[in-house]
Protein backbone atom coordinates (compact mmCIF):
# COMPACT_ATOMS: atom_id res chain seq x y z
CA UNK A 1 125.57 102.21 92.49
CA UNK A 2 128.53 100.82 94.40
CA UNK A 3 127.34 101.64 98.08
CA UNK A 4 124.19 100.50 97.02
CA UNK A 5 125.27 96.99 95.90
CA UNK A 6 127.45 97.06 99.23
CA UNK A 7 124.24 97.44 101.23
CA UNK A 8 122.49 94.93 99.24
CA UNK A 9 125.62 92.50 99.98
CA UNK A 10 125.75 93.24 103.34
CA UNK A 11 122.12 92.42 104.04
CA UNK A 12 122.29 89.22 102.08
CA UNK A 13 125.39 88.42 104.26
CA UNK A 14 123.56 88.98 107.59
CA UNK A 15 120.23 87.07 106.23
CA UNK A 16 122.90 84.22 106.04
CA UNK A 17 123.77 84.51 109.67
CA UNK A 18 120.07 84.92 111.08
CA UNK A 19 121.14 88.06 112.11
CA UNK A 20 118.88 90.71 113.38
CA UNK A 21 120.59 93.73 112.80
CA UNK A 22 123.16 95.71 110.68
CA UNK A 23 125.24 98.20 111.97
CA UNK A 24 126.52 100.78 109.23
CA UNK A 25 129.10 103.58 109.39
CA UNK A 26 127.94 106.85 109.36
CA UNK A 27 130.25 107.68 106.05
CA UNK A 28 128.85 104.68 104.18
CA UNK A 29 124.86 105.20 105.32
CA UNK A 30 125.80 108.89 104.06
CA UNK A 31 127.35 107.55 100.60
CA UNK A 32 123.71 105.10 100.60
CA UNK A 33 121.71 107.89 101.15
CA UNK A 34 123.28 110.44 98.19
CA UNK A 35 123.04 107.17 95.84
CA UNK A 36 119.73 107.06 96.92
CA UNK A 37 118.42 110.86 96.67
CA UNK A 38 120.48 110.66 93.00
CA UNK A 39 118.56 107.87 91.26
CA UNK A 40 115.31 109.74 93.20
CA UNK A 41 116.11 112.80 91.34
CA UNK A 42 117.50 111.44 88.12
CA UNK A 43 114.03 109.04 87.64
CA UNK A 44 111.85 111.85 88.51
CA UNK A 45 113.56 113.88 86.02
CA UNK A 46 113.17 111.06 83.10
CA UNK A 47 109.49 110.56 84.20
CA UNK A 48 109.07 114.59 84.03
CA UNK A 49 110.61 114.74 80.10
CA UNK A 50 108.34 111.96 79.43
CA UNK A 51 105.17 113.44 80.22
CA UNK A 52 105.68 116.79 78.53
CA UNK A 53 106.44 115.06 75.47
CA UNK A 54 102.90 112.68 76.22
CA UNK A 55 101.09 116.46 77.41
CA UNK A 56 100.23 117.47 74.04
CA UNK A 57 96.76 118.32 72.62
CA UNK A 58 94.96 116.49 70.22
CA UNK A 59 92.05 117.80 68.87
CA UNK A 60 89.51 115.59 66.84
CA UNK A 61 86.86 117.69 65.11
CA UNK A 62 83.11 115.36 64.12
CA UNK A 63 80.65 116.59 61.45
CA UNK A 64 77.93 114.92 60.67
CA UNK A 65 77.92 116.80 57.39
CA UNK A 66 74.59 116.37 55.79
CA UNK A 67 73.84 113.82 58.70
């Protein structure tokens, strides 16, 4: 999360300048990017546990009996 917050301080930093671009190192967009992919990968993983455990069957049998 640190590059991440970095970014996130650097843009504020340049939206305080009026500035129209930001420049990063290739090192520190490559650090972004594996922060990035990680959180990607580690949400898609929650979300995946989640919906086996919300996959199961229920089965609801109706008579009418005598009806």
């Amino acid at each position: 999360m640190l590059n991440i917050k970095r970014f996130i301080e650097k843009v504020t930093n340049s939206d305080s300048k009026s500035s129209n671009t930001l420049v990063l190192p290739i090192l520190e967009a490559r650090l972004l990017r594996d922060e990035i992919v990680k959180l990607i990968a580690d949400n898609y993983e929650l979300l995946s546990k989640q919906k086996g455990a919300t996959d199961d069957n229920i089965q609801v049998e109706i008579t009418g009996g005598t009806w």
